[in-house]
Protein backbone atom coordinates (compact mmCIF):
# COMPACT_ATOMS: atom_id res chain seq x y z
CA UNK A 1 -7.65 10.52 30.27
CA UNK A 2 -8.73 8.98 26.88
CA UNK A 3 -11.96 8.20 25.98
CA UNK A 4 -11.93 5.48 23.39
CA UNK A 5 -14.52 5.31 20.48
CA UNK A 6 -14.92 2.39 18.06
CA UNK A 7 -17.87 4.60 16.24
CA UNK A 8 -15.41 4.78 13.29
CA UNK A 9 -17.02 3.22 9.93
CA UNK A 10 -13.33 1.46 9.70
CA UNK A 11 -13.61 0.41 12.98
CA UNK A 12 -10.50 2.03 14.16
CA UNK A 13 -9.58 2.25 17.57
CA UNK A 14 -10.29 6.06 18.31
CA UNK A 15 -9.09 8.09 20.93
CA UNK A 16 -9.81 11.55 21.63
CA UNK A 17 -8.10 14.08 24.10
CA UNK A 18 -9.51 14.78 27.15
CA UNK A 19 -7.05 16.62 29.11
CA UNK A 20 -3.56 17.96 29.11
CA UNK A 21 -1.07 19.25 26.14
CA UNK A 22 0.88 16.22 25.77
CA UNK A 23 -2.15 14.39 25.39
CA UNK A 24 -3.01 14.04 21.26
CA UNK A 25 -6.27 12.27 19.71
CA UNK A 26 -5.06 9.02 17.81
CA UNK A 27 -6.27 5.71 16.27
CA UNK A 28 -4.97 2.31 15.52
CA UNK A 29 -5.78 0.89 12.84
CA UNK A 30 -4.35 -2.06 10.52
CA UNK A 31 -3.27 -1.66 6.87
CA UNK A 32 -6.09 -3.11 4.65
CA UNK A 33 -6.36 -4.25 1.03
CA UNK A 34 -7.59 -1.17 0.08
CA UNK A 35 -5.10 1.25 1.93
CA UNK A 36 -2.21 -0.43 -0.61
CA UNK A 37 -4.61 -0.82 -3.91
CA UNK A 38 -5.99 2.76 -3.37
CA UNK A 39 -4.00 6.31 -3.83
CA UNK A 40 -6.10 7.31 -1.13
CA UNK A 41 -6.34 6.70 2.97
CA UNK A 42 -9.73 6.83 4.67
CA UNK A 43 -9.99 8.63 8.40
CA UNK A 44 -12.03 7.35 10.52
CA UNK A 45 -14.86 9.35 10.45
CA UNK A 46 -15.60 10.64 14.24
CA UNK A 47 -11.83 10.92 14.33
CA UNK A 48 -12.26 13.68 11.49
CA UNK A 49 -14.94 15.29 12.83
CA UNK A 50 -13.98 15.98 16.53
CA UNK A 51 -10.63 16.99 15.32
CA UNK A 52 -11.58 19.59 12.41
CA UNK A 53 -9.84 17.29 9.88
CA UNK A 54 -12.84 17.16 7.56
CA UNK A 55 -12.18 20.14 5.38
CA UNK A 56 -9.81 20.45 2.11
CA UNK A 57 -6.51 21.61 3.59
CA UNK A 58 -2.92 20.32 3.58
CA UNK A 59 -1.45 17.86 5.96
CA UNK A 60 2.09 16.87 7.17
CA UNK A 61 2.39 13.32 7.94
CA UNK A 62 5.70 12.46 10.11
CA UNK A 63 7.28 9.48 10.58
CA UNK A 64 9.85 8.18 13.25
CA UNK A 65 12.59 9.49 11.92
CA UNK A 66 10.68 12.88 11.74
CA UNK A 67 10.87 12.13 7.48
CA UNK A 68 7.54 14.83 6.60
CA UNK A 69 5.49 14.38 3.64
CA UNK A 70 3.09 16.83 2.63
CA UNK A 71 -0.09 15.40 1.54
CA UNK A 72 -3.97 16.57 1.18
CA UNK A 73 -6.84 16.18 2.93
CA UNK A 74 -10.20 16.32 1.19
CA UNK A 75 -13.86 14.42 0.69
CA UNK A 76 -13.59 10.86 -0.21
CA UNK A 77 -16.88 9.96 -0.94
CA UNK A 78 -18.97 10.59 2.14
CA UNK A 79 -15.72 10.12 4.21
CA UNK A 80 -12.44 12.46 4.66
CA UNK A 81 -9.03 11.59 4.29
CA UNK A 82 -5.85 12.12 2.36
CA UNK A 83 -6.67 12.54 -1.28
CA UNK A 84 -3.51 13.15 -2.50
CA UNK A 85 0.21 12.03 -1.03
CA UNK A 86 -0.42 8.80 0.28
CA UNK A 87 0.90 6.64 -2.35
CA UNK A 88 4.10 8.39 -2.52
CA UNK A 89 3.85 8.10 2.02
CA UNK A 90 3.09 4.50 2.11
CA UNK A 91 5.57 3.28 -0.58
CA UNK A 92 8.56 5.51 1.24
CA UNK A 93 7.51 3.50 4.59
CA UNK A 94 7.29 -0.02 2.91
CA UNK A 95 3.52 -0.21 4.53
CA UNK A 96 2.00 -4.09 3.86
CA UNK A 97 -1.14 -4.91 4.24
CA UNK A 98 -1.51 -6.29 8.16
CA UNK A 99 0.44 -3.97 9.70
CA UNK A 100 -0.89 -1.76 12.07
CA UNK A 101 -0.08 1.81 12.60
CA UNK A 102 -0.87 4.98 15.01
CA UNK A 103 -2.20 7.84 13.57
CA UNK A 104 -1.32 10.72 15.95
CA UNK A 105 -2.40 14.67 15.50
CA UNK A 106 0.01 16.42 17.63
CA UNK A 107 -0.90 19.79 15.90
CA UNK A 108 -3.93 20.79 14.69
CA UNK A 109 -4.09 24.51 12.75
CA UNK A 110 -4.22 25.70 9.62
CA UNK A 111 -2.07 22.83 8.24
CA UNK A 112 -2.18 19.91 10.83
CA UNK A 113 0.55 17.79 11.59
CA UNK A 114 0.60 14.00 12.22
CA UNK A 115 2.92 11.46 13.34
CA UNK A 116 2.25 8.03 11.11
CA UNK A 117 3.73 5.58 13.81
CA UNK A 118 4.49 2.95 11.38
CA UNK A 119 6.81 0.99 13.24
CA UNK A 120 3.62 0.39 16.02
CA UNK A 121 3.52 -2.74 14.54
CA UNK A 122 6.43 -5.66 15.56
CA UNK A 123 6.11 -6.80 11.76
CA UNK A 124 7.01 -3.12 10.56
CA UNK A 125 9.88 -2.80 12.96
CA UNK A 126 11.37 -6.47 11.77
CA UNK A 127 11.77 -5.99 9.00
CA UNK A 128 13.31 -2.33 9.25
CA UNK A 129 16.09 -4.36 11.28
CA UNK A 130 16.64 -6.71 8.25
């Protein structure tokens, strides 16, 4: 099961794993103003904390078509999130503010892995099709 957590400064929807491999902490969120005028993206901040994700260390973020970006992870303020790649991530994906996403750790090590579902939202996947 998943126990969900709207703790999240951002208020995200947070979930954390509670049992099982196949099971991987996520949140939903939807694409603010600031995620597109900012060269940075924000994690919510239990999500970073109960996951280990709140230290400086590289990140690949994956999208549906298992595209991988490398990108940074690092302080932002008194939150954590990806300092550095995101810009380059979010243009490649055609992100708009109002779409919503799933941010998915399916590996977490030395350099964590994350699947950026941004086709979660039916606006996102429209206008792929077009």
């Amino acid at each position: 099961m998943k126990k969900p957590s709207n703790m999240s400064p951002l208020n995200a929807q947070v979930s954390t794993s509670t049992s099982g491999d196949d099971d991987h902490p996520y949140f939903v969120f939807t694409i603010k103003p600031y995620c597109i005028r900012k060269s940075e993206f924000y994690l919510p901040m239990d999500f970073a904390t109960s996951n280990g994700l709140n230290r400086q260390c590289e990140m690949i973020l994956k999208d549906e078509a298992e595209r991988c970006w490398s990108v940074w992870l690092g302080r932002l303020g008194t939150n954590f999130g990806i300092t550095c790649g995101w810009t380059k991530f979010r243009t490649e994906n055609g992100l708009l503010v109002g779409d919503a996403y799933k941010f998915e750790l399916i590996k977490n090590g030395e350099i964590p892995i994350a699947h950026f579902h941004c086709k979660y939202s039916a606006k996102v996947a429209q206008r792929t099709k077009q």
